[in-house]
PDB file of N, CA and C in Angstrom:
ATOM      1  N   UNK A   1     -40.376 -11.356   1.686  1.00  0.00           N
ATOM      2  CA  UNK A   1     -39.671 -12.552   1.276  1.00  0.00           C
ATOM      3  C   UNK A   1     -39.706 -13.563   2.412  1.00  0.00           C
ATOM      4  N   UNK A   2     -40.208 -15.022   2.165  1.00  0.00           N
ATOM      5  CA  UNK A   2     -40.033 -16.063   3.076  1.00  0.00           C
ATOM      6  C   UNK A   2     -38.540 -16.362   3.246  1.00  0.00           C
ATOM      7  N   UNK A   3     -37.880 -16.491   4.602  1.00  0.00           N
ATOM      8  CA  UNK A   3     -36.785 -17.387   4.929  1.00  0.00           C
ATOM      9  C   UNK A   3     -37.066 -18.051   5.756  1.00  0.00           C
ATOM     10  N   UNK A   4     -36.953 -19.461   5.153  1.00  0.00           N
ATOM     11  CA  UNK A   4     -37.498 -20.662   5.737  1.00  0.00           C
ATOM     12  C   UNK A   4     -35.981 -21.218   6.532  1.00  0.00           C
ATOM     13  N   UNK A   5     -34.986 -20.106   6.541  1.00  0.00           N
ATOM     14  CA  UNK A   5     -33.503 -20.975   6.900  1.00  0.00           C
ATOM     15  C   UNK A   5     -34.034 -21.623   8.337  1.00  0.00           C
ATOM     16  N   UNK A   6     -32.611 -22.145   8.482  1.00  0.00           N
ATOM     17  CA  UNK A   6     -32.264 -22.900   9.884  1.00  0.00           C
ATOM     18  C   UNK A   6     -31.115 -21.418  10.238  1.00  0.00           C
ATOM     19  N   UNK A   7     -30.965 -21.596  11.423  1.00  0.00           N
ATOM     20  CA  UNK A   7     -30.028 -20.922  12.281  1.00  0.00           C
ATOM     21  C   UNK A   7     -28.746 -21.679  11.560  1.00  0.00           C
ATOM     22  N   UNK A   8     -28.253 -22.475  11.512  1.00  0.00           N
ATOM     23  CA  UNK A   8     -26.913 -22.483  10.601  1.00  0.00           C
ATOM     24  C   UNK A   8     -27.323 -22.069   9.399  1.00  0.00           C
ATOM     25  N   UNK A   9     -27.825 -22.289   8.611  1.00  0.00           N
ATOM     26  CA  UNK A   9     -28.445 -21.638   7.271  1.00  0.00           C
ATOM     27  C   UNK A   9     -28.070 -20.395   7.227  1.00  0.00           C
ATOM     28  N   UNK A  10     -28.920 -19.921   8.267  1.00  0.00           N
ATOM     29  CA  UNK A  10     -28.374 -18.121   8.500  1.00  0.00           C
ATOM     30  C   UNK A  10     -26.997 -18.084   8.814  1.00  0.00           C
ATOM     31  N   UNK A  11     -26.139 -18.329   9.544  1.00  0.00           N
ATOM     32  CA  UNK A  11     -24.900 -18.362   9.750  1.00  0.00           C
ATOM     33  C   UNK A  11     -24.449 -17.998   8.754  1.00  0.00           C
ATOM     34  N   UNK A  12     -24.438 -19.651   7.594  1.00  0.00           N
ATOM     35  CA  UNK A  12     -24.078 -19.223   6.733  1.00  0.00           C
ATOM     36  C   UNK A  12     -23.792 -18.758   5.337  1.00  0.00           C
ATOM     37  N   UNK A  13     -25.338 -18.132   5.562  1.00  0.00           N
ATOM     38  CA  UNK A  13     -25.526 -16.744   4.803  1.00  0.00           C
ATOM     39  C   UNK A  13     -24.450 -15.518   5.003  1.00  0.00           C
ATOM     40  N   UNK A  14     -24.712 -15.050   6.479  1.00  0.00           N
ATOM     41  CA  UNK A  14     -24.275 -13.968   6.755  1.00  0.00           C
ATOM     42  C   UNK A  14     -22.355 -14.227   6.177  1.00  0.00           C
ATOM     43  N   UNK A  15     -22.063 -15.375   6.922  1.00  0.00           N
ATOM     44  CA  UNK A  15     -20.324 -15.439   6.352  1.00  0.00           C
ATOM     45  C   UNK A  15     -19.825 -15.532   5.360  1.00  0.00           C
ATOM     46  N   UNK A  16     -20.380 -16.118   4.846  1.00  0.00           N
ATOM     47  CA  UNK A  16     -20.622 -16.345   3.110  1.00  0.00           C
ATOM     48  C   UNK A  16     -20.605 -14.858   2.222  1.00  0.00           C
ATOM     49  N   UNK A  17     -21.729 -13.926   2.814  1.00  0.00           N
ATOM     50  CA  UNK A  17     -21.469 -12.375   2.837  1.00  0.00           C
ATOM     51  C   UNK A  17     -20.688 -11.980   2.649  1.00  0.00           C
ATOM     52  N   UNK A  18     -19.992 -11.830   4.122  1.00  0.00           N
ATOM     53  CA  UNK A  18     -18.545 -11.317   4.651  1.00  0.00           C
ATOM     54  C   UNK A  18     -17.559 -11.730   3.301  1.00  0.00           C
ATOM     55  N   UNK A  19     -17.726 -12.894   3.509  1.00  0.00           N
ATOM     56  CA  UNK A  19     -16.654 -13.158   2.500  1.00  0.00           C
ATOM     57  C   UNK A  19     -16.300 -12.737   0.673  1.00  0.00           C
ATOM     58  N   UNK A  20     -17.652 -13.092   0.553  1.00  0.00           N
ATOM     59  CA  UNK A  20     -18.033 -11.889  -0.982  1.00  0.00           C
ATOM     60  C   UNK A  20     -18.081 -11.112  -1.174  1.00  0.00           C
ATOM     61  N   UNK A  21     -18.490 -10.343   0.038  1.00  0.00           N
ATOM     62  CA  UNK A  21     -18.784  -8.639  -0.410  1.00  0.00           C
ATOM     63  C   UNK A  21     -17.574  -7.889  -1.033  1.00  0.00           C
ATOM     64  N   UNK A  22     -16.115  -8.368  -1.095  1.00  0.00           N
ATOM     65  CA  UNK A  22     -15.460  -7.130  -1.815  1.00  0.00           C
ATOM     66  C   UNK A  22     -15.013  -8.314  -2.972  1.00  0.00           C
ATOM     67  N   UNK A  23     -16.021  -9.098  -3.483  1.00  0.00           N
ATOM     68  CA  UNK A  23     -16.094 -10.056  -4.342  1.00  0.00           C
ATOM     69  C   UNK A  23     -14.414 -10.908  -5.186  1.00  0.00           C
ATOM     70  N   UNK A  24     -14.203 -11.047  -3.749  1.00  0.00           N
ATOM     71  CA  UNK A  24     -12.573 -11.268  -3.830  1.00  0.00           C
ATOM     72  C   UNK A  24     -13.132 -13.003  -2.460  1.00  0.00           C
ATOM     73  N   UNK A  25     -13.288 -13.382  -3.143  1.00  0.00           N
ATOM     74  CA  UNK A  25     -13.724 -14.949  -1.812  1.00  0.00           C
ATOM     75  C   UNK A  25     -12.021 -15.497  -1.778  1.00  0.00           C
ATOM     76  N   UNK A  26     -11.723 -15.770  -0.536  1.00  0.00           N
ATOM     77  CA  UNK A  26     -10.418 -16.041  -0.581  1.00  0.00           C
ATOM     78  C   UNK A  26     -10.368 -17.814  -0.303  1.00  0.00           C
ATOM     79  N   UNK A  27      -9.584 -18.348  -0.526  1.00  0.00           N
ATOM     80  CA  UNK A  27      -9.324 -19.787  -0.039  1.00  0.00           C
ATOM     81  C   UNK A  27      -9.325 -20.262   1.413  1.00  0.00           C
ATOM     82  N   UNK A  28      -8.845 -18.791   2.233  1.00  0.00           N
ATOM     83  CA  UNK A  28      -8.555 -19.112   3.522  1.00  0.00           C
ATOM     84  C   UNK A  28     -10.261 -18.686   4.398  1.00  0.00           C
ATOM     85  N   UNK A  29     -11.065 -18.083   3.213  1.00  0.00           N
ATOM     86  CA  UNK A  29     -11.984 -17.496   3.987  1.00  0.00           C
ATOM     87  C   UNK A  29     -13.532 -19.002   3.585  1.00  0.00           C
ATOM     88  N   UNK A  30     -12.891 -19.336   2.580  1.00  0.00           N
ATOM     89  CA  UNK A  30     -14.153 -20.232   2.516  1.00  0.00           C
ATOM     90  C   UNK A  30     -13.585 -21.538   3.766  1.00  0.00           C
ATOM     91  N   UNK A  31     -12.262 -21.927   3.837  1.00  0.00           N
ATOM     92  CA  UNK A  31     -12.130 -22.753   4.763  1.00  0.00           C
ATOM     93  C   UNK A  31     -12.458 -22.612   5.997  1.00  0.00           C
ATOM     94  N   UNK A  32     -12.386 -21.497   6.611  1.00  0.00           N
ATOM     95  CA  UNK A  32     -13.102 -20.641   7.810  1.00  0.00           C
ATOM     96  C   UNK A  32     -14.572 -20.901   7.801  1.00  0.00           C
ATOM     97  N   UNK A  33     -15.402 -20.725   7.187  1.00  0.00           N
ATOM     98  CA  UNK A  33     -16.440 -20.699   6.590  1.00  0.00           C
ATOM     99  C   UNK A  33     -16.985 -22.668   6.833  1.00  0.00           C
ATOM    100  N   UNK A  34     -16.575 -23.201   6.686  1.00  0.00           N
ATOM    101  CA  UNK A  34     -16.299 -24.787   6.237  1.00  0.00           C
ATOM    102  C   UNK A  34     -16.009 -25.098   7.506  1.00  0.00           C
ATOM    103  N   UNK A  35     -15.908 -24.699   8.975  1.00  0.00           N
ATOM    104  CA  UNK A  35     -15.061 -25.447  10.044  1.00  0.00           C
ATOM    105  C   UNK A  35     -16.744 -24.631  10.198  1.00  0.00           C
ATOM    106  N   UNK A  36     -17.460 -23.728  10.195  1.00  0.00           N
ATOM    107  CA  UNK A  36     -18.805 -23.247  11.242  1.00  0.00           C
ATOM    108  C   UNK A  36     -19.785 -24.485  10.484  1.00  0.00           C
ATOM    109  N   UNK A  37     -19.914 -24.727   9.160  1.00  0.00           N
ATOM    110  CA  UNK A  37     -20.952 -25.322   8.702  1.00  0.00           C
ATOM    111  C   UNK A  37     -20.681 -26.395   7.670  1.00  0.00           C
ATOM    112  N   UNK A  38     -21.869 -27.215   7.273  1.00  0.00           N
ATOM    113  CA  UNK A  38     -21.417 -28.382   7.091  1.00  0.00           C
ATOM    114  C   UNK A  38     -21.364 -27.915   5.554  1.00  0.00           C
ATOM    115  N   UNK A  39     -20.906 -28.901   4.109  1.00  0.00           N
ATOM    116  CA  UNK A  39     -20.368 -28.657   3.180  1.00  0.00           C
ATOM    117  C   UNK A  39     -21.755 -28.618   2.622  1.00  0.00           C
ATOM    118  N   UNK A  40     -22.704 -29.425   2.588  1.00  0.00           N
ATOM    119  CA  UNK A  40     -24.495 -29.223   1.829  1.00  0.00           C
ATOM    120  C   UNK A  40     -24.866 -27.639   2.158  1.00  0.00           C
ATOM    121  N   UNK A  41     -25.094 -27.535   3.539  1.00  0.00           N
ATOM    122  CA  UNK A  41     -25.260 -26.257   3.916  1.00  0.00           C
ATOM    123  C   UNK A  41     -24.236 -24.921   3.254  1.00  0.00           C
ATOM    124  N   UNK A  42     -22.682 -25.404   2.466  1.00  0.00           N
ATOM    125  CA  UNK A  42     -21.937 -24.192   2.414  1.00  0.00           C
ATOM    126  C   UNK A  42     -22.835 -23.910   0.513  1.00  0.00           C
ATOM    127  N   UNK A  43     -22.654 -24.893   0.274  1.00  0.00           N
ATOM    128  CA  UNK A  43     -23.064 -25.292  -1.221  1.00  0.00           C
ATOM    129  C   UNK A  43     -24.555 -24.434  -1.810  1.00  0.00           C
ATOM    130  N   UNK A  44     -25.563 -25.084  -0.998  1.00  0.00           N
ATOM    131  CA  UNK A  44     -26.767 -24.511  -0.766  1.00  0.00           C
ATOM    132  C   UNK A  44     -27.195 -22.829  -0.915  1.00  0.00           C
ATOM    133  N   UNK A  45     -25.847 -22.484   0.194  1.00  0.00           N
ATOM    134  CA  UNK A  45     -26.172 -20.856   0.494  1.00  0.00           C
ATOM    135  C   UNK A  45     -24.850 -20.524  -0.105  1.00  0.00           C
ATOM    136  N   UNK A  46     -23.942 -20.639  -0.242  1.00  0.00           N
ATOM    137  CA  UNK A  46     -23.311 -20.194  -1.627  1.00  0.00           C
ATOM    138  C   UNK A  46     -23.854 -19.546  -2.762  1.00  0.00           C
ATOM    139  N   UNK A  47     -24.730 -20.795  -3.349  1.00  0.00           N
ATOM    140  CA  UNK A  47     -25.291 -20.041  -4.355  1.00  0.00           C
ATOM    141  C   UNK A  47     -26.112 -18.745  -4.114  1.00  0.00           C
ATOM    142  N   UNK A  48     -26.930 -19.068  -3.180  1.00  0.00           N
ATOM    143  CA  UNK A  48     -27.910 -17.814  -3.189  1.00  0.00           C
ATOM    144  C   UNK A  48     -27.297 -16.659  -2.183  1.00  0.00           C
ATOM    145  N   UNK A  49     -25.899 -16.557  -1.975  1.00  0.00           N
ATOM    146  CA  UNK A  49     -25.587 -15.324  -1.675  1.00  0.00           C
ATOM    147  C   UNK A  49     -24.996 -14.950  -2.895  1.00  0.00           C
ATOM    148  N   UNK A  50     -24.403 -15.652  -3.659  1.00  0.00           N
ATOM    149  CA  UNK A  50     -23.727 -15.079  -4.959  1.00  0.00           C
ATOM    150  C   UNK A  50     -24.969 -14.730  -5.822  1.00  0.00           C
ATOM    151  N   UNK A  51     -25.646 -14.892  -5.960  1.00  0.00           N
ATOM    152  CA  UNK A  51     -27.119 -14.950  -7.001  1.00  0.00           C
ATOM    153  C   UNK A  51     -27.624 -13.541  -6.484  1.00  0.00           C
ATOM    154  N   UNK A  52     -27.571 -13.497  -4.972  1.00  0.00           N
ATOM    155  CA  UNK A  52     -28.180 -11.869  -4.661  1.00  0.00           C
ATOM    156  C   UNK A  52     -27.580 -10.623  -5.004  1.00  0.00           C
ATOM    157  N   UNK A  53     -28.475  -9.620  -4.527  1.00  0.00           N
ATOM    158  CA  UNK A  53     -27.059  -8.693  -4.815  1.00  0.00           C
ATOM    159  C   UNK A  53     -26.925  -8.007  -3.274  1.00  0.00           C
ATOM    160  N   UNK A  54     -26.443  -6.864  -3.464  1.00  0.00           N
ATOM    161  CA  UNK A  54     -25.778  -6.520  -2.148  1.00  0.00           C
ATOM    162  C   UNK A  54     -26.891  -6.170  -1.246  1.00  0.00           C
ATOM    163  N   UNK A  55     -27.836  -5.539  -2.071  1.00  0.00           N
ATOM    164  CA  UNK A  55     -28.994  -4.962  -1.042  1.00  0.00           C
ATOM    165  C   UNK A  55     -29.822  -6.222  -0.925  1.00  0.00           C
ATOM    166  N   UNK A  56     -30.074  -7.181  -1.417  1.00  0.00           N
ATOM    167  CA  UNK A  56     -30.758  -8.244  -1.150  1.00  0.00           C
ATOM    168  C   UNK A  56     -30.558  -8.847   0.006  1.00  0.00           C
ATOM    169  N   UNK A  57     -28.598  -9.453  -0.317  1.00  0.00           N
ATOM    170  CA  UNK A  57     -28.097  -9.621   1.046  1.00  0.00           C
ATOM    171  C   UNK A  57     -28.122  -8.900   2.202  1.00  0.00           C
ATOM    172  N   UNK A  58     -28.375  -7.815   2.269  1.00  0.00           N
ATOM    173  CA  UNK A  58     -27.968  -6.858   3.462  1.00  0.00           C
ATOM    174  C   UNK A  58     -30.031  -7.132   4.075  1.00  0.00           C
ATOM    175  N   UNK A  59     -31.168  -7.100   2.914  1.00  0.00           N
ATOM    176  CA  UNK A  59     -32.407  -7.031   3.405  1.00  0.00           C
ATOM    177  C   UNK A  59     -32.579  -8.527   4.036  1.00  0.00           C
ATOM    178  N   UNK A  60     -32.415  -9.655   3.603  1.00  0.00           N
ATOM    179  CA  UNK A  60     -32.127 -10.682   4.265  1.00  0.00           C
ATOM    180  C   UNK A  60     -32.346 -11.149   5.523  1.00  0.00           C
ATOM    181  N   UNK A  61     -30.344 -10.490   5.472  1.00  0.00           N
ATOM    182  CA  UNK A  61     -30.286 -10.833   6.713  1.00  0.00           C
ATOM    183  C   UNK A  61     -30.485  -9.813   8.367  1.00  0.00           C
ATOM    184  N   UNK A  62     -31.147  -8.662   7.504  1.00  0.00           N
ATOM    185  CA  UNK A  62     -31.814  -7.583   8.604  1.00  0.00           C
ATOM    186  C   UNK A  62     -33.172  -8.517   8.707  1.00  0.00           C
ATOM    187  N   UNK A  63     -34.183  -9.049   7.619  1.00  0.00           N
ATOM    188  CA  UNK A  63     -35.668  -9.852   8.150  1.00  0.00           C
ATOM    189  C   UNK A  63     -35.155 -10.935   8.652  1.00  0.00           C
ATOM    190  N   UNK A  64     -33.909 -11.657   8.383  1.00  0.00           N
ATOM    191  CA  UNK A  64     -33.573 -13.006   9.863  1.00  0.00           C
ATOM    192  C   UNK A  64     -33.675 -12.105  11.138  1.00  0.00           C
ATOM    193  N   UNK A  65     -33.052 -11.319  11.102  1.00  0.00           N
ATOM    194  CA  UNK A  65     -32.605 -11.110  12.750  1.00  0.00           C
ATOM    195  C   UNK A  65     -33.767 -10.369  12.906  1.00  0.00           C
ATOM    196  N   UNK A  66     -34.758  -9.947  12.612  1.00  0.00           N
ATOM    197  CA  UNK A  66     -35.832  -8.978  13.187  1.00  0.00           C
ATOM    198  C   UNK A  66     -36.805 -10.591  13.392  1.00  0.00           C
ATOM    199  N   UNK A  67     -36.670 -11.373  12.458  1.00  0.00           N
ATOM    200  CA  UNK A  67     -37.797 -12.193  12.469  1.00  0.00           C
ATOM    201  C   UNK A  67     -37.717 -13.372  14.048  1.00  0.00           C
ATOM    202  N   UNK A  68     -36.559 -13.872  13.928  1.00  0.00           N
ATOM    203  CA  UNK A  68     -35.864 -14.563  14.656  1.00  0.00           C
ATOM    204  C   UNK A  68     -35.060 -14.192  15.673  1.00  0.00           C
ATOM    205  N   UNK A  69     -35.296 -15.299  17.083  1.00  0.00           N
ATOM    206  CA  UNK A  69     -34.581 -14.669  18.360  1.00  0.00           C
ATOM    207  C   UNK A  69     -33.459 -14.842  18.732  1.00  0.00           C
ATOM    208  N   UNK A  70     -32.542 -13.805  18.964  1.00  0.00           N
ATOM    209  CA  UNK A  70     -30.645 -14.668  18.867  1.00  0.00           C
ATOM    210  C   UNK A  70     -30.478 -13.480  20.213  1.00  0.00           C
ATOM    211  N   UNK A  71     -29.880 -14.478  21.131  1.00  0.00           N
ATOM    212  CA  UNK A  71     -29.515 -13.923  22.728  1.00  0.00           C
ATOM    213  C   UNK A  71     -28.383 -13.181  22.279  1.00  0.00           C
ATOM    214  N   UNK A  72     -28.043 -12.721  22.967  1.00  0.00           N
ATOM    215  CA  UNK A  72     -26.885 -11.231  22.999  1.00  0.00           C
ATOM    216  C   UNK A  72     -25.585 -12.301  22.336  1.00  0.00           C
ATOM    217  N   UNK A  73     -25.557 -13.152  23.507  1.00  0.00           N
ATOM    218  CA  UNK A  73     -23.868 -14.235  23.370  1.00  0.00           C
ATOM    219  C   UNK A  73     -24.322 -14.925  21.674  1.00  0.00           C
ATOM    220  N   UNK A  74     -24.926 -15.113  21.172  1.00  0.00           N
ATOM    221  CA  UNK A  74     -25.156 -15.698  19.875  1.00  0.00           C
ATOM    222  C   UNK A  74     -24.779 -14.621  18.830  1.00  0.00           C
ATOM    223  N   UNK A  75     -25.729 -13.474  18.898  1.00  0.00           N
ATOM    224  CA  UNK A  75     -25.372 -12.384  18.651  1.00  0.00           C
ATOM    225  C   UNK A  75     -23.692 -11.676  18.269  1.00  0.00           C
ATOM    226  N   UNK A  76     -23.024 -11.827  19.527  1.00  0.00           N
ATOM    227  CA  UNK A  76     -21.555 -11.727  20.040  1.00  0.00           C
ATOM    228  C   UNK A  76     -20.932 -12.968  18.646  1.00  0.00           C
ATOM    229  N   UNK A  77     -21.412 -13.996  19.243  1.00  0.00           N
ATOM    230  CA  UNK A  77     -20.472 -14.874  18.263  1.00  0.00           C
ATOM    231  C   UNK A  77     -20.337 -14.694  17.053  1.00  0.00           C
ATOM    232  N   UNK A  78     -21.599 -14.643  16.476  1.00  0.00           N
ATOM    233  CA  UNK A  78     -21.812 -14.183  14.916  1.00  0.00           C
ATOM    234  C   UNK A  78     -21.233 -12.797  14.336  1.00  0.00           C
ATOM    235  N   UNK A  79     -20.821 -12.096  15.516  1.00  0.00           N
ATOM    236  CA  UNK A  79     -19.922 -11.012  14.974  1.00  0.00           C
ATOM    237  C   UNK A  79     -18.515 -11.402  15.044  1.00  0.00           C
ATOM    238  N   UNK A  80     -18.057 -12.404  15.888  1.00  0.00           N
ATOM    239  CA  UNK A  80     -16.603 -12.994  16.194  1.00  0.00           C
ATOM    240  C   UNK A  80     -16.276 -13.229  14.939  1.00  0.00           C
ATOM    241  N   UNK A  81     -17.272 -14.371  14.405  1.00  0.00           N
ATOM    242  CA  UNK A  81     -16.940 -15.005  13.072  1.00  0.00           C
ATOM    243  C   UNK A  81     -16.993 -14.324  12.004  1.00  0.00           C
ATOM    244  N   UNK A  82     -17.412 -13.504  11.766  1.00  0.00           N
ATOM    245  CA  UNK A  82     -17.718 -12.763  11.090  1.00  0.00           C
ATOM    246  C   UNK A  82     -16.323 -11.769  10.360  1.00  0.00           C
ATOM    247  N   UNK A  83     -15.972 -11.601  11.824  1.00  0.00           N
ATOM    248  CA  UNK A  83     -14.184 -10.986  12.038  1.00  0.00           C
ATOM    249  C   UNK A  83     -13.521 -11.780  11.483  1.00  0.00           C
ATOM    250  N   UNK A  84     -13.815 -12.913  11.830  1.00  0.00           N
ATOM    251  CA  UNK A  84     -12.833 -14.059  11.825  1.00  0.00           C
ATOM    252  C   UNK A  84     -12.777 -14.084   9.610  1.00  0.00           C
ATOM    253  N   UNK A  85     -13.676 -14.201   9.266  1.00  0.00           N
ATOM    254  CA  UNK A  85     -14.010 -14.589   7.835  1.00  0.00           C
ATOM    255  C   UNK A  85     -13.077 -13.510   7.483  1.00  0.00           C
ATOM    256  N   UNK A  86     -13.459 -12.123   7.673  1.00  0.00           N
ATOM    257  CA  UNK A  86     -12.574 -10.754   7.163  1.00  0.00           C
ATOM    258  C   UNK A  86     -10.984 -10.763   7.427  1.00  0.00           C
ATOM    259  N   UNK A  87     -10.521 -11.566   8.407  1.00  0.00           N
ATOM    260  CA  UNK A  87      -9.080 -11.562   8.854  1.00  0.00           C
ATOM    261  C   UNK A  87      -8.338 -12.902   8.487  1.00  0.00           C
ATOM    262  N   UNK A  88      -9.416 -13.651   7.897  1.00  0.00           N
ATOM    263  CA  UNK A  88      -8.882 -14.662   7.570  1.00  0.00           C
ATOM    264  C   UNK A  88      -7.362 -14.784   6.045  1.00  0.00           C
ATOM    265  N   UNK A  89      -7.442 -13.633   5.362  1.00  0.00           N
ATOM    266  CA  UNK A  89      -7.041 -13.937   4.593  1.00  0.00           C
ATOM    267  C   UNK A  89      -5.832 -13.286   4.902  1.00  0.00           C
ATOM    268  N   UNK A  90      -5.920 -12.641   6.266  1.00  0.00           N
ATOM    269  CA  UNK A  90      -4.523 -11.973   6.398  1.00  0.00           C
ATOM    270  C   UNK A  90      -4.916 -10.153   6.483  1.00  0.00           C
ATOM    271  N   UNK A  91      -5.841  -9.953   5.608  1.00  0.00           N
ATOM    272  CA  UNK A  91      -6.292  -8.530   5.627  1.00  0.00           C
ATOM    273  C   UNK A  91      -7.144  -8.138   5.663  1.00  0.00           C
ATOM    274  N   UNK A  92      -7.817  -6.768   6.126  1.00  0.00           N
ATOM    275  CA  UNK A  92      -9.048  -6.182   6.100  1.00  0.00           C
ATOM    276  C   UNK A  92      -9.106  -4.951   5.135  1.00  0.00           C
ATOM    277  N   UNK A  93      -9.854  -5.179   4.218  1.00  0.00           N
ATOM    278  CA  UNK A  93      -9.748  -4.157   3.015  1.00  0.00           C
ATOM    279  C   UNK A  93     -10.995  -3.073   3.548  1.00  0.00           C
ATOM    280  N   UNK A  94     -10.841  -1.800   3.339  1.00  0.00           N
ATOM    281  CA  UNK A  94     -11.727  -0.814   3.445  1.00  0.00           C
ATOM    282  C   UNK A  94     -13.468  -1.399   3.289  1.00  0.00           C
ATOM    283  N   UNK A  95     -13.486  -2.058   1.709  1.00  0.00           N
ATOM    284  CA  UNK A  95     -15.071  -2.314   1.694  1.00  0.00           C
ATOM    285  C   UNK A  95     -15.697  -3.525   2.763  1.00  0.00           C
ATOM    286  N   UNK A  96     -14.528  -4.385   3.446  1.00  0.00           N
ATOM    287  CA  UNK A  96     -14.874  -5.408   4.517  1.00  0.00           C
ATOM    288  C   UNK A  96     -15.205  -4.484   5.813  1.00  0.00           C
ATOM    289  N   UNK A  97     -14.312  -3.311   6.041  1.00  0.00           N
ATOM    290  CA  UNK A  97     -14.915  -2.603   7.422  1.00  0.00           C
ATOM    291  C   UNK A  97     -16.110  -2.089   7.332  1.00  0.00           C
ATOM    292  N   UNK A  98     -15.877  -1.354   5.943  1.00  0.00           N
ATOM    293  CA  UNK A  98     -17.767  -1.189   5.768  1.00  0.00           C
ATOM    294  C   UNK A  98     -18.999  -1.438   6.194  1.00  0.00           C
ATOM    295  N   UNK A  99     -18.484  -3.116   5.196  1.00  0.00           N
ATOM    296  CA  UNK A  99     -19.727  -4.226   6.050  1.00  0.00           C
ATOM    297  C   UNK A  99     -19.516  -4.471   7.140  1.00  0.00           C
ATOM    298  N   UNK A 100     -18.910  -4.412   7.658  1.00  0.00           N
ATOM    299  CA  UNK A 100     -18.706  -5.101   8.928  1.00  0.00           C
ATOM    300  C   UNK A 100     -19.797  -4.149   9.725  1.00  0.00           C
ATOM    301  N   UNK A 101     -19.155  -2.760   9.844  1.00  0.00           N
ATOM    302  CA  UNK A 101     -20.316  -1.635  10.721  1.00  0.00           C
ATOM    303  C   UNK A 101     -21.793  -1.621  10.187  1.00  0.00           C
ATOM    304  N   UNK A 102     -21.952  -1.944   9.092  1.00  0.00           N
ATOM    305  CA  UNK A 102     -23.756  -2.643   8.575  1.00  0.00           C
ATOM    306  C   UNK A 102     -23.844  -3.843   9.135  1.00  0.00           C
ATOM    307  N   UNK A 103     -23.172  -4.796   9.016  1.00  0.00           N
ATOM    308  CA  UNK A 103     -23.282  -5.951   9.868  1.00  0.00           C
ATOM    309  C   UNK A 103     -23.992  -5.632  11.738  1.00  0.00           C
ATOM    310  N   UNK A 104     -22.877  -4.827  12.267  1.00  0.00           N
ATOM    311  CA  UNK A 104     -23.061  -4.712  13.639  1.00  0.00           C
ATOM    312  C   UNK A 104     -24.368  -4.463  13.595  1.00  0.00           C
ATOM    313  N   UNK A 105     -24.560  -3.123  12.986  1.00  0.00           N
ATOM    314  CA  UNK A 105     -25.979  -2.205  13.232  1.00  0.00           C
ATOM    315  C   UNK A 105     -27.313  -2.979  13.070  1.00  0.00           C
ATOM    316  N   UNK A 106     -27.095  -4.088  11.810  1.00  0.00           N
ATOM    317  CA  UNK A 106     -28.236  -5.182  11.669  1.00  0.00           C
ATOM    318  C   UNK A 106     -28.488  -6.402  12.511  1.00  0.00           C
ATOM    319  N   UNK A 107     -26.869  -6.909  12.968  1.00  0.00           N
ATOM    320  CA  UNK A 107     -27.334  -7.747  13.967  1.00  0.00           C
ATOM    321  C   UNK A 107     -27.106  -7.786  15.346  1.00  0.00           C
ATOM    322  N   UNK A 108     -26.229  -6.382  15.779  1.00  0.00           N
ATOM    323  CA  UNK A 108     -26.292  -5.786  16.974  1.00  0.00           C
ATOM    324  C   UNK A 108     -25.723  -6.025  18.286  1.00  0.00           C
TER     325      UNK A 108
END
């Protein structure tokens, strides 16, 4: 599969993720979401994380990060936020820790 993203693109893909995966998108998590990237960009990849399915998303964004070079501290951040999306709503539900430890392992 071609991903022609941008590095925010990918961003936010991956948060966008976070935030769907226990297909509960919260108000507080898309606003989170909305302060990393701009509203074309949330719109854009919105759709096509909702359109995928889980293993799509998860193959994705393992060929961004294999394809593309992200320094350790970039790396670091994108897991911050990532936290940040999951805690945003106040809680961390079992299927968010999940992803989260597939998250780490894919983008490390």
């Amino acid at each position: 599969m071609n991903l022609d993203w941008t590095k925010k693109e990918f961003e936010a893909y991956v948060l966008l993720y976070a935030a769907h995966c226990n297909h509960i998108e919260d108000i507080e998590e898309q606003k989170f979401i909305r302060t990393k990237v701009d509203e074309e960009t949330f719109h854009k990849i919105h759709t096509e994380v909702v359109v995928d399915s889980d293993a799509i998303n998860l193959n994705k964004i393992q060929q961004y990060v294999s394809e593309n070079d992200f320094t350790q501290l970039e790396k670091e951040e994108l897991l911050r936020d990532i936290k940040k999306v999951f805690f945003a709503d106040g809680s961390v539900d079992i299927l968010e820790k999940k992803v989260f430890t597939i998250l780490k392992k894919i983008i490390g």
